[in-house]
Protein backbone atom coordinates (compact mmCIF):
# COMPACT_ATOMS: atom_id res chain seq x y z
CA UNK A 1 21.34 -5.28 -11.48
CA UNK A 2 21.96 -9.03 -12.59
CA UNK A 3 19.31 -10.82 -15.09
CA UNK A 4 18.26 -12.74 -11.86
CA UNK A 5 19.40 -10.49 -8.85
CA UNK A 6 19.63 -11.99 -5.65
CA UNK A 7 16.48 -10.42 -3.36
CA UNK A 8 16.56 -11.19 0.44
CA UNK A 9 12.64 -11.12 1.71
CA UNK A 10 11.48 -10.79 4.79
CA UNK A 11 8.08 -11.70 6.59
CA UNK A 12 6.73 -10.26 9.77
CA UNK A 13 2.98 -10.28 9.14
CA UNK A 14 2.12 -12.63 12.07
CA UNK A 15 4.13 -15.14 14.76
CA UNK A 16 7.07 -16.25 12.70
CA UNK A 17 10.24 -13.98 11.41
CA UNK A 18 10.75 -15.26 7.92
CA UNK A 19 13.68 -14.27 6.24
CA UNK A 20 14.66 -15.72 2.82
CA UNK A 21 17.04 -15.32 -0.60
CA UNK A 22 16.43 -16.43 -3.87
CA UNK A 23 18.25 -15.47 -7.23
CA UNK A 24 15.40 -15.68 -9.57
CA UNK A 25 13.31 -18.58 -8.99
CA UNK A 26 16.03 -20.15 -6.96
CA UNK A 27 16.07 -20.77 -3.15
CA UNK A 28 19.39 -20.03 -1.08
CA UNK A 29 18.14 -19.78 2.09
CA UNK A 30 14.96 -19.80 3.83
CA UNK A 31 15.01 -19.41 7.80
CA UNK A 32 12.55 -18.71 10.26
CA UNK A 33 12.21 -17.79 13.97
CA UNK A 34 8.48 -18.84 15.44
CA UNK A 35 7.07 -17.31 18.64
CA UNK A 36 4.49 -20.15 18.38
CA UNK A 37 5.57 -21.67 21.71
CA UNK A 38 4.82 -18.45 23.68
CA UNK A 39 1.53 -18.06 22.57
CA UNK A 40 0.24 -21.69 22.45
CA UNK A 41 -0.48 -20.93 26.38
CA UNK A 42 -2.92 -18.20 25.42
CA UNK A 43 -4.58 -20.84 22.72
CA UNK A 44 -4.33 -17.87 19.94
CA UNK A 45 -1.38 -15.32 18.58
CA UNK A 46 -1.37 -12.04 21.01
CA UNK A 47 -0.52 -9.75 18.55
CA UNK A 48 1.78 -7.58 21.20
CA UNK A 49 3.84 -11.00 21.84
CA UNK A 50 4.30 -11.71 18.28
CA UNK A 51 5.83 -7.90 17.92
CA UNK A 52 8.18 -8.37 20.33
CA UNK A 53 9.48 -11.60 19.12
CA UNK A 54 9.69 -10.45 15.63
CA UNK A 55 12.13 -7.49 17.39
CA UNK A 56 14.41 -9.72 19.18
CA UNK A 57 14.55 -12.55 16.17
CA UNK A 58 15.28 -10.11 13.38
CA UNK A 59 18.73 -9.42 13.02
CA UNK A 60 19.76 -13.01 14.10
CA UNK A 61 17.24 -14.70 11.73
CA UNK A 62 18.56 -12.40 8.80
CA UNK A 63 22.14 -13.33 9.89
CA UNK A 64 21.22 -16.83 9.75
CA UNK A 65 19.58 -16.62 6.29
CA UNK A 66 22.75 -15.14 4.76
CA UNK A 67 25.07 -17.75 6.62
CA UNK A 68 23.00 -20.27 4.98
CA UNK A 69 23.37 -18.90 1.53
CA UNK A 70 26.57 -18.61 1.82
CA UNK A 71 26.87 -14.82 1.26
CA UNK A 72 26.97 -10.94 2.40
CA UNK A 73 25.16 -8.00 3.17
CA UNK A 74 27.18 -6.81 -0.36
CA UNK A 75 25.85 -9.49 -1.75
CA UNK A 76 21.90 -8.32 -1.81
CA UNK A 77 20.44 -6.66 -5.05
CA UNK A 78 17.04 -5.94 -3.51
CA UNK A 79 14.88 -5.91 -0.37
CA UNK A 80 11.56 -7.11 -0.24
CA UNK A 81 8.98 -7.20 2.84
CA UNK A 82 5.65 -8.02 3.40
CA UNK A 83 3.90 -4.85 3.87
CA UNK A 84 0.67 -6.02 4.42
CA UNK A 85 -2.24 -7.90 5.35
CA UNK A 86 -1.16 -8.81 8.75
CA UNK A 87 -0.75 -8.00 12.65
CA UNK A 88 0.12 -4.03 12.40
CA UNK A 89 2.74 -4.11 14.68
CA UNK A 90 4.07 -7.59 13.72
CA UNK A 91 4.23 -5.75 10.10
CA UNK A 92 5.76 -2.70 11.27
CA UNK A 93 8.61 -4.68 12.57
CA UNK A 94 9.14 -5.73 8.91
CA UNK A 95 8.74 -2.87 7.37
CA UNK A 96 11.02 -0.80 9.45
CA UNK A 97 13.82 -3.58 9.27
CA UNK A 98 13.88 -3.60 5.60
CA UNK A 99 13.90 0.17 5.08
CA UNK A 100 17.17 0.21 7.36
CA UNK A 101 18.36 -2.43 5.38
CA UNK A 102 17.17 -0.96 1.84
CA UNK A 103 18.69 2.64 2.99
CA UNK A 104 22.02 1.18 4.59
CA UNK A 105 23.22 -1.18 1.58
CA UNK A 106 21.69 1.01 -1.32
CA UNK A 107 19.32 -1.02 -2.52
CA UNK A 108 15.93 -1.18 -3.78
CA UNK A 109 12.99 -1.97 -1.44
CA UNK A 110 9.73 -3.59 -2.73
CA UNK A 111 6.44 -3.58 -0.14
CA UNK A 112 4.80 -6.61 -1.34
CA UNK A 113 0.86 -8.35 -0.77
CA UNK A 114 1.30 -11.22 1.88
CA UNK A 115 -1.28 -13.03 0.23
CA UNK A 116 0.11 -12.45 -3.64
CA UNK A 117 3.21 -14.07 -1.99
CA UNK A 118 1.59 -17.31 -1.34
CA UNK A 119 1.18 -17.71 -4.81
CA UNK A 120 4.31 -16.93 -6.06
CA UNK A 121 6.56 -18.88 -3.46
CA UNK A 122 4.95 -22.22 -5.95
CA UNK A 123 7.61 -21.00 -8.60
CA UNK A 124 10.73 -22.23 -6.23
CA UNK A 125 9.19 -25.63 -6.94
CA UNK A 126 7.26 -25.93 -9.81
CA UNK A 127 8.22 -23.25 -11.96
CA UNK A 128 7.04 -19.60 -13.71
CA UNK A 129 3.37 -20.08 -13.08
CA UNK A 130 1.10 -20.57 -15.74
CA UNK A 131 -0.76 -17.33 -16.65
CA UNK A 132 -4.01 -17.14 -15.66
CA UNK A 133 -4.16 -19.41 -12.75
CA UNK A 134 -6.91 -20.10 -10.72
CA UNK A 135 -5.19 -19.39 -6.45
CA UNK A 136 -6.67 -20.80 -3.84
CA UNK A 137 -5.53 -19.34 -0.57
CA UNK A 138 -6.30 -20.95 2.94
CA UNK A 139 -4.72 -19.56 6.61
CA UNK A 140 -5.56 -18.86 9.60
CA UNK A 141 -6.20 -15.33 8.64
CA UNK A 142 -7.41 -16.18 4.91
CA UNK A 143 -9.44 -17.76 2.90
CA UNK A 144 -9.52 -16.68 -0.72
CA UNK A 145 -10.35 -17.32 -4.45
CA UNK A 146 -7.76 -15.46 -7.21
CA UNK A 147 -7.71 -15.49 -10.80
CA UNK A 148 -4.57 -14.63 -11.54
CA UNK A 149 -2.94 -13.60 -14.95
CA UNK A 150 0.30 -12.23 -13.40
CA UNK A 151 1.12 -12.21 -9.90
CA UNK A 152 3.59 -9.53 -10.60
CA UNK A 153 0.98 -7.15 -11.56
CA UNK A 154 -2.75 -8.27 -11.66
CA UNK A 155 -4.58 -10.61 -9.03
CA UNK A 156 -7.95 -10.28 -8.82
CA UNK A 157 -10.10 -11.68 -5.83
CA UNK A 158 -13.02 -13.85 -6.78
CA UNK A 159 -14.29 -14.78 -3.32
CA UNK A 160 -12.98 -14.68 0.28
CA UNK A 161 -14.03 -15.39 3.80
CA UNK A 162 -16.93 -13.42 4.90
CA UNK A 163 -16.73 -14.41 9.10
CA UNK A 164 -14.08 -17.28 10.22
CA UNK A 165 -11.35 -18.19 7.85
CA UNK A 166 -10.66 -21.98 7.08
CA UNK A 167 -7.65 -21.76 9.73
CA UNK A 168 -9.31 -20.24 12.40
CA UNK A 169 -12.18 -22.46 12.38
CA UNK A 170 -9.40 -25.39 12.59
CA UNK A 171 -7.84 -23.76 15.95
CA UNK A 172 -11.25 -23.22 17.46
CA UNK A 173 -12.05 -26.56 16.78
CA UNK A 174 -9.32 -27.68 17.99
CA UNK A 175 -9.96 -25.58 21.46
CA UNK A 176 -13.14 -27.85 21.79
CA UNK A 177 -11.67 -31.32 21.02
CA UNK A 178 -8.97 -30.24 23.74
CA UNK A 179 -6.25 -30.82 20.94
CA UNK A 180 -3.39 -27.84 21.41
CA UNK A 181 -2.83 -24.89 19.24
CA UNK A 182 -2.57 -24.12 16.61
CA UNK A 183 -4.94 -26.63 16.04
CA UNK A 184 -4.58 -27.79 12.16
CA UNK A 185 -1.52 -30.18 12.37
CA UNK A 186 -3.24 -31.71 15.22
CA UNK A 187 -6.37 -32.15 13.83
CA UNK A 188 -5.15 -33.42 10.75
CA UNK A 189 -3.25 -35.95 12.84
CA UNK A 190 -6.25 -37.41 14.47
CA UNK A 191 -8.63 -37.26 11.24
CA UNK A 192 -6.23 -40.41 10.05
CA UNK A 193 -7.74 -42.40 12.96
CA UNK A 194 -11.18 -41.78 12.26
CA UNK A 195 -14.11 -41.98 10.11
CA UNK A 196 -14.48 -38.90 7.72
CA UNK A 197 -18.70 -39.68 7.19
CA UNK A 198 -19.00 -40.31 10.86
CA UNK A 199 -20.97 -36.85 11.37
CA UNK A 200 -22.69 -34.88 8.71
CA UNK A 201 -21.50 -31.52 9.60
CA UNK A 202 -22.79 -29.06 7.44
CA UNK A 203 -21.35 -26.57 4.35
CA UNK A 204 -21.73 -23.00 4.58
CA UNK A 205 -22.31 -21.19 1.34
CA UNK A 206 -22.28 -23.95 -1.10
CA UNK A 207 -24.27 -21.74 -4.07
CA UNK A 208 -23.51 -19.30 -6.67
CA UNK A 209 -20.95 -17.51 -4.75
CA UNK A 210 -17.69 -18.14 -4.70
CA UNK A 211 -17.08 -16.81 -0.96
CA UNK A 212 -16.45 -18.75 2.07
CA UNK A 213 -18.28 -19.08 5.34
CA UNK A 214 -16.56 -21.44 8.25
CA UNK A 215 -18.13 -19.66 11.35
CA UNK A 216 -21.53 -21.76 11.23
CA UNK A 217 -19.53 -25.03 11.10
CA UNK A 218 -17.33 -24.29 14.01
CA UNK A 219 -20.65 -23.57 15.61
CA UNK A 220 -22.23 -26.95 14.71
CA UNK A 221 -18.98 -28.73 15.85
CA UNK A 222 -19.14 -26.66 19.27
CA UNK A 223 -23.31 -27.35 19.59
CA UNK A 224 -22.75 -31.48 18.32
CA UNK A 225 -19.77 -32.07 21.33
CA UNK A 226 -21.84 -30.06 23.76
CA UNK A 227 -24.91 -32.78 23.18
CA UNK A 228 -22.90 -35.75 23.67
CA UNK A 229 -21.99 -37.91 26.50
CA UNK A 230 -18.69 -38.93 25.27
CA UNK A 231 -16.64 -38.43 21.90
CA UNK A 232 -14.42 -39.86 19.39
CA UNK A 233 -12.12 -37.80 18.78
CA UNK A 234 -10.31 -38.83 15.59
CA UNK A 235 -14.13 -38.90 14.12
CA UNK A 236 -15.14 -35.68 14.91
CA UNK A 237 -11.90 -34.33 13.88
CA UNK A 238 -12.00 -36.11 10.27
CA UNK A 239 -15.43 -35.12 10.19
CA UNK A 240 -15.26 -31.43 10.77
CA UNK A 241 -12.19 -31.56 8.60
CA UNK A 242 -13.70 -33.10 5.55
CA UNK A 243 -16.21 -30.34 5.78
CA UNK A 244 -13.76 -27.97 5.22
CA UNK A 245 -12.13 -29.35 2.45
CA UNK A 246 -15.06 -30.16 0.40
CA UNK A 247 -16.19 -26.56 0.65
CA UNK A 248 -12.57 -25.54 -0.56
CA UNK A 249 -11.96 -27.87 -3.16
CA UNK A 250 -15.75 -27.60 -4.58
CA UNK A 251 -15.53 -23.58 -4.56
CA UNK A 252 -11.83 -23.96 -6.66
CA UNK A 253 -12.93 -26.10 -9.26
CA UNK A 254 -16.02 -24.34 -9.41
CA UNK A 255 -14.01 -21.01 -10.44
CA UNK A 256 -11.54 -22.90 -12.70
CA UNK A 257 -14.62 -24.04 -14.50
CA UNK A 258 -16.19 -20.08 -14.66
CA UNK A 259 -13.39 -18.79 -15.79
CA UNK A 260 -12.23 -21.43 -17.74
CA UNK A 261 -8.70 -21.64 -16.51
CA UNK A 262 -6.81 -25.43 -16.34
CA UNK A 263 -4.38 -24.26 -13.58
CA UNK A 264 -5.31 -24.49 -10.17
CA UNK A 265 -2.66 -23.59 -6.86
CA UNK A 266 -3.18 -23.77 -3.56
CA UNK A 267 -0.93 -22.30 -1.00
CA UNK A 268 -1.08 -20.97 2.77
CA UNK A 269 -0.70 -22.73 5.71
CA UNK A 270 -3.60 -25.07 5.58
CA UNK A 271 -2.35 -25.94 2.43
CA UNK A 272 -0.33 -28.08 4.35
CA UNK A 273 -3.44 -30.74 4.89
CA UNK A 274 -2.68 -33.93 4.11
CA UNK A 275 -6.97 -33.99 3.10
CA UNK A 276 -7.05 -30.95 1.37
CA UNK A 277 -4.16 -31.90 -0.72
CA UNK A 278 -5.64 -35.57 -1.25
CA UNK A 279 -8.52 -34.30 -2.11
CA UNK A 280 -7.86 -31.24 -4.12
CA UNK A 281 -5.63 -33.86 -6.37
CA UNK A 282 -8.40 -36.02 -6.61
CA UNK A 283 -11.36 -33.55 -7.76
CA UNK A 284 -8.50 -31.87 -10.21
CA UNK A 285 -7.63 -35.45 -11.75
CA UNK A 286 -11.25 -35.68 -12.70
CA UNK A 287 -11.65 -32.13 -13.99
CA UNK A 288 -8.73 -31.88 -16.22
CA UNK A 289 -7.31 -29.01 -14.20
CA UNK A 290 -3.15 -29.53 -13.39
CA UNK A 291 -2.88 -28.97 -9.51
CA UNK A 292 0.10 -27.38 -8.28
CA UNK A 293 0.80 -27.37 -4.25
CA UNK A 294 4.05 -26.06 -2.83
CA UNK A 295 5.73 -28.54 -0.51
CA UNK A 296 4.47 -27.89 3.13
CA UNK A 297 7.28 -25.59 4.49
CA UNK A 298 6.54 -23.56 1.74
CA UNK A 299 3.11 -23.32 2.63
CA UNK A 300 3.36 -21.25 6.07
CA UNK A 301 4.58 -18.16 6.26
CA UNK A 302 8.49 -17.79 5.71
CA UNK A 303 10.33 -15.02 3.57
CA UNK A 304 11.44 -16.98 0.81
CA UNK A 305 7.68 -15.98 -0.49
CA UNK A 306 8.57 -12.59 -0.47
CA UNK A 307 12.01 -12.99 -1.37
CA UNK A 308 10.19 -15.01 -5.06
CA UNK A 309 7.66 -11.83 -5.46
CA UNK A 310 10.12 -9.13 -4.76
CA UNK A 311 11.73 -11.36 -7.25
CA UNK A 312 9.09 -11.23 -9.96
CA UNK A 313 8.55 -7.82 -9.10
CA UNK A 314 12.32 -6.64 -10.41
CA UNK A 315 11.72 -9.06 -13.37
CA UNK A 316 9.00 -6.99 -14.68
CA UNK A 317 10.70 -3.85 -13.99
CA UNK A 318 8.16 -2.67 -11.32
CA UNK A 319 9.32 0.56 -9.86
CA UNK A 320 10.47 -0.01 -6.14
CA UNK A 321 8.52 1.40 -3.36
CA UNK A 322 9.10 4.38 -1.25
CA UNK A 323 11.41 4.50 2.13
CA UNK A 324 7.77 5.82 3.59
CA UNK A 325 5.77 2.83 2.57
CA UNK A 326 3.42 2.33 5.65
CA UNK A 327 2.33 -1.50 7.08
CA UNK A 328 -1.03 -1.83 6.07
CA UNK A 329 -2.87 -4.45 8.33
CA UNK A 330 -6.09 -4.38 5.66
CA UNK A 331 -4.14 -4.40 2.43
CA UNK A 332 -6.56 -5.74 -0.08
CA UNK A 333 -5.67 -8.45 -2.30
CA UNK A 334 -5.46 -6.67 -5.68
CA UNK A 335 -2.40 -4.31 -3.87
CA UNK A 336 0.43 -6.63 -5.47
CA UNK A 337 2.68 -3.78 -4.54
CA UNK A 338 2.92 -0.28 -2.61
């Protein structure tokens, strides 16, 4: 196999069929096929929806991806696919695909962590990542504290969500302000229009710990709309947000700071926040600590972050996984690999 191979990577774990190629740290392609539009009617992802979408997308997302790159099946040095967290049959999709694809070109296959993927996909724009780093992780699914030395083999979780992640407290927000779903790109819309100190909503788990807790302020935003007559929108929506991201922000700097690490990335889907980005920048600036955010379509899911990892993986010359790798809806953070 090449010094950088070319890896194709592909990403079932929730709504959208990511399928990407990179040689090395470089980005051919990167093309996805969202079922977001069928389940915005049920205000949520129904996981049996997403599996059947991921079915019908698969082999003309993947066809698209190598159009786009300008290549061949004979092309590919390596498979890689998310293998878990995620939906288990949204991942079983994956899986399954890239085995066939692994066993029918005769090429490695590397099960990768959804989540360690977030934090490598930042190399296809800023570079090999600075070892340790300080990963900050924040989806609708996630929210999570890594230190991470090498994302290739050792992430280790600091803190994560103990009851609503940062992105499901957005959507269910979002549900009460009657804004559509998902709800983050809508909220973040209407926080421009309004007053970020309007409402002191409160911040769960601010002490020692470096967990996160967004189910008691999607309550208080639910309880304060309920007692009034009338809202602002754009105020309540700035409001709730700026709750979130002072929690986030606060809790990263706070590990950089324990562990003494100067490197601090942020990816996932709410990554994407236009606040959260301002704001992270901001608190780094005064810290010392060199922020690194991938650009937003980086952020949500898409398979050129398992294309990078599968990547990384080959790099270090991790053994590749098994054709009987299972999906693993509950894979924990510190799996890099299976």
């Amino acid at each position: 196999m090449a010094d950088e191979p070319l890896v194709l990577g592909i990403e079932t774990s929730c709504d959208e069929t990511g399928i990407g190629i990179v040689r090395g740290h470089t980005l051919l392609a990167n093309t996805i096929a969202s079922s977001m539009d069928e389940h915005a009617r049920f205000g949520g992802v129904v996981p049996e929806v997403a599996s059947r979408a991921h079915l019908e997308a698969m082999t003309p997302t993947v066809e698209s991806a190598l159009a786009q790159a300008g290549l061949s099946f004979k092309d590919i040095d390596a498979i890689a696919v998310t293998a878990g967290p995620g939906l288990a049959g949204a991942l079983l999709v994956g899986v399954a695909a890239a085995k066939a694809y692994s066993l029918g070109l005769g090429v490695p296959l590397y099960g990768v962590n959804h989540l360690a993927a977030h934090v490598a996909v930042d190399q296809l724009e800023h570079g090999a990542l600075p070892k340790p780093c300080i990963a900050l992780l924040v989806s609708g699914g996630h929210s999570s504290l890594l230190l991470v030395p090498d994302v290739a083999r050792d992430v280790i979780s600091l803190g994560s969500t103990v009851d609503d992640a940062a992105g499901e407290a957005f959507d269910k927000v979002a549900r009460v302000l009657g804004l559509p779903f998902p709800g983050g790109p809508y909220i973040d819309k209407a926080a421009r229009e309004g007053d970020r100190d309007a409402i002191a909503f409160p911040r769960g788990k601010m002490d020692a710990t470096l967990d996160f807790s967004f189910s008691g302020l999607k309550t208080a935003v639910a309880r304060w709309v309920e007692a009034q007559d009338s809202i602002h929108v754009p105020d309540v929506a700035a409001s709730f947000q700026e709750a979130v991201v002072d929690v986030l922000t606060r809790k990263a700097l706070q590990a950089c700071k324990k562990y003494d690490v100067h490197d601090l990335l942020i990816g996932g889907g709410v990554a994407a926040n236009s606040r959260l980005r301002a704001l992270a920048q901001e608190r780094c600036d005064k810290a010392g600590v060199r922020l690194r955010v991938p650009r937003p379509g980086l952020c949500t899911d898409n398979g050129a972050m398992v294309a990078t990892l599968g990547s990384d993986l080959v790099a270090a010359g991790i053994t590749p996984s098994l054709l009987d790798i299972p999906a693993d809806s509950s894979m924990p953070i510190t799996t890099v690999h299976v």
